[in-house]
Protein backbone atom coordinates (compact mmCIF):
# COMPACT_ATOMS: atom_id res chain seq x y z
CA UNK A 1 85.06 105.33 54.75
CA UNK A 2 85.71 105.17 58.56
CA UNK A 3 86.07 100.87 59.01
CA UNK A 4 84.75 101.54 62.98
CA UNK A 5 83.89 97.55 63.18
CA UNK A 6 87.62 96.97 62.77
CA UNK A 7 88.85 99.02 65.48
CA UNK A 8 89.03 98.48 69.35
CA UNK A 9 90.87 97.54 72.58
CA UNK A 10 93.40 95.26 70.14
CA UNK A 11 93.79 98.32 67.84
CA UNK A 12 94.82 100.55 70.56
CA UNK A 13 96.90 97.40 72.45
CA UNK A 14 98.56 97.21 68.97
CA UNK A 15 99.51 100.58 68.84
CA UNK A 16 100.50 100.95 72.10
CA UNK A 17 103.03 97.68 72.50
CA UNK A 18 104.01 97.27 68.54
CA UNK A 19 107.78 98.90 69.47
CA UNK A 20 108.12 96.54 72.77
CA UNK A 21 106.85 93.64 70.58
CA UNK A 22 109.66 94.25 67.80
CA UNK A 23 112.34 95.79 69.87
CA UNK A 24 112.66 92.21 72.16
CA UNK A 25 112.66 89.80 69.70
CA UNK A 26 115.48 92.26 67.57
CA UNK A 27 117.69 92.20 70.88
CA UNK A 28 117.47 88.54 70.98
CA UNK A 29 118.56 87.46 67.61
CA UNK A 30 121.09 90.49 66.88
CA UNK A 31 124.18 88.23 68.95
CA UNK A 32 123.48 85.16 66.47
CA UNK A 33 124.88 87.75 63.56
CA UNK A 34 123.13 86.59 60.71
CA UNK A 35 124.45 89.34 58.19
CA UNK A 36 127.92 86.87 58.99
CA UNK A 37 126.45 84.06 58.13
CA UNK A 38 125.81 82.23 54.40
CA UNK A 39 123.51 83.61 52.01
CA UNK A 40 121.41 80.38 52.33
CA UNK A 41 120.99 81.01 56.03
CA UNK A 42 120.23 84.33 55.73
CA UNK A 43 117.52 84.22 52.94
CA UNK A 44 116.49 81.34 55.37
CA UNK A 45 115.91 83.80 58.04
CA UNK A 46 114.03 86.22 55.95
CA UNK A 47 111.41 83.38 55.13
CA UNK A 48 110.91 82.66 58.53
CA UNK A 49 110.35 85.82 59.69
CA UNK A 50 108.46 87.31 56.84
CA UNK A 51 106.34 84.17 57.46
CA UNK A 52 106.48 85.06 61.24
CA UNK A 53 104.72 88.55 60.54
CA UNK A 54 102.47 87.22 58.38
CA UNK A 55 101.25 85.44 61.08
CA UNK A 56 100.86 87.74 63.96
CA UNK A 57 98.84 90.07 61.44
CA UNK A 58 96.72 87.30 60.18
CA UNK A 59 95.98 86.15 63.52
CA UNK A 60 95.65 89.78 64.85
CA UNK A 61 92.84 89.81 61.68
CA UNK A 62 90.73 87.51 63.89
CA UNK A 63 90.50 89.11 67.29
CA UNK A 64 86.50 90.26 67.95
CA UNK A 65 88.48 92.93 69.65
CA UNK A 66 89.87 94.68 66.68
CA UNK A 67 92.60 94.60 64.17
CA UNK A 68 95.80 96.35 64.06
CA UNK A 69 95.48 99.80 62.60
CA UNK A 70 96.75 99.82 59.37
CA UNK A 71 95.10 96.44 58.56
CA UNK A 72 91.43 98.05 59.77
CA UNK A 73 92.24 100.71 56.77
CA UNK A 74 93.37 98.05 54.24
CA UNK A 75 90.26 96.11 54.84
CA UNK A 76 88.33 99.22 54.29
CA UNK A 77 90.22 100.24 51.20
CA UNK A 78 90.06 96.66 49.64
CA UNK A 79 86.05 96.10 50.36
CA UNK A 80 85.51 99.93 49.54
CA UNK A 81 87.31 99.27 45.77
CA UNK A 82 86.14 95.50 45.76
CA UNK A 83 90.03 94.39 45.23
CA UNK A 84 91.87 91.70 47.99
CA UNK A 85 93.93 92.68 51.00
CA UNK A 86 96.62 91.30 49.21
CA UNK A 87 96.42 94.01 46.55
CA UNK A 88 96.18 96.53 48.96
CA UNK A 89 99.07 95.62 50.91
CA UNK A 90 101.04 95.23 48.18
CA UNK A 91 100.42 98.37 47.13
CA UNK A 92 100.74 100.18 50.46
CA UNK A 93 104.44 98.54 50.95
CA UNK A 94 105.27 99.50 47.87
CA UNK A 95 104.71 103.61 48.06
CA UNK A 96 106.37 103.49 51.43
CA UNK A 97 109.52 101.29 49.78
CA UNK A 98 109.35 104.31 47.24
CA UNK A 99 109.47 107.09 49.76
CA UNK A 100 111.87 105.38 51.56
CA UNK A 101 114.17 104.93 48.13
CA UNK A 102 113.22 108.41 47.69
CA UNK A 103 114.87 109.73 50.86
CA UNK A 104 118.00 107.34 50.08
CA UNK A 105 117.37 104.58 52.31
CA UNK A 106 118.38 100.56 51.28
CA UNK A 107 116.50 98.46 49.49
CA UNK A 108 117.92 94.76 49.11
CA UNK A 109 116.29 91.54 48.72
CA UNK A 110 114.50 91.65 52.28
CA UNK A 111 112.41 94.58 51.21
CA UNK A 112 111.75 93.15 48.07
CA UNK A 113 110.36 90.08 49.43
CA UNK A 114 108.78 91.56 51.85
CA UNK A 115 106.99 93.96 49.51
CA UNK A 116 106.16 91.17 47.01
CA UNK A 117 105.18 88.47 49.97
CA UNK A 118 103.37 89.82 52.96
CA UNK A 119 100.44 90.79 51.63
CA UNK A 120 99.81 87.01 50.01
CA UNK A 121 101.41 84.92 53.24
CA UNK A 122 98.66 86.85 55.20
CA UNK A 123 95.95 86.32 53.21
CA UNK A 124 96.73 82.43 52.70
CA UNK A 125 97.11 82.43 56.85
CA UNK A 126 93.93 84.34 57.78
CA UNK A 127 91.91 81.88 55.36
CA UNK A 128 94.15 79.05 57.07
CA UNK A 129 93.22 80.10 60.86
CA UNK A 130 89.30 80.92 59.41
CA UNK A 131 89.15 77.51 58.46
CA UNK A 132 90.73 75.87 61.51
CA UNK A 133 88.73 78.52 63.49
CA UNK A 134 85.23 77.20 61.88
CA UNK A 135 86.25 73.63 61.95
CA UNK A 136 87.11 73.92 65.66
CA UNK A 137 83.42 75.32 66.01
CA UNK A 138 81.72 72.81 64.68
CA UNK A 139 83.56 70.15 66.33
CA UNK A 140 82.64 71.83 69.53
CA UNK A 141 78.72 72.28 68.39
CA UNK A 142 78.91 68.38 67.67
CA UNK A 143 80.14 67.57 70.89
CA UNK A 144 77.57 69.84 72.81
CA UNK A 145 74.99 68.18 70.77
CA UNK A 146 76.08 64.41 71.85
CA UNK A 147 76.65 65.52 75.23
CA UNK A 148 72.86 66.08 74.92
């Protein structure tokens, strides 16, 4: 069950910077004070970063290097019971939104949608980049072989 062709120098890189990588960014936007600001604005912001995230995993999905840590375990779960990485995710984010219920901590619309959406944005985004990825490729193979 061990998903070894997942894991490597990115997996530990991940591990290693994943608190530098979130605290910056956090120390950045906490002045603009969007908990003040209109509900439009701030659902506004929750798209863009939930799509943000989304992002950096399904990107992170296509190093050779290795994946992130818990996505090398979804992967394994989701090919091991034949079900998508959506599912899985889903799934995952929701028993940890439990526990974290459980042991009285807040859960609003962010968690919600970030439960219900992060799973499917990162799908959609890894197939997006694997496409762009392959059509880069062969754009690259058809210029080697006029170059020729």
């Amino acid at each position: 069950m061990i998903n070894r062709r997942s894991i490597g120098i990115n997996t530990i890189l991940q591990t290693l910077l994943i608190g530098i990588c979130v605290e910056i960014p956090m120390r950045m936007i906490a002045p603009l004070e969007f908990a003040t600001k209109a509900l439009w604005i701030r659902f506004l912001m929750i798209v863009i970063a939930q799509l943000c995230m989304a992002f950096s995993y399904a990107w992170m999905q296509t190093f050779q290097m290795g994946m992130g840590t818990l996505d090398a375990i979804i992967y394994r779960i989701s090919k091991f019971f034949h079900v998508s990485y959506a599912t899985v995710r889903i799934c995952y984010d929701a028993s940890f939104l439990l526990l974290g219920g459980m042991l009285g901590g807040v859960i609003g619309f962010g968690s919600i949608f970030s439960l219900t959406t992060m799973g499917l944005f990162t799908y959609y985004i890894r197939k997006y980049i694997g496409t762009f990825m392959e059509t880069r490729y062969q754009r690259m193979q058809l210029e080697e072989r006029k170059e020729q």
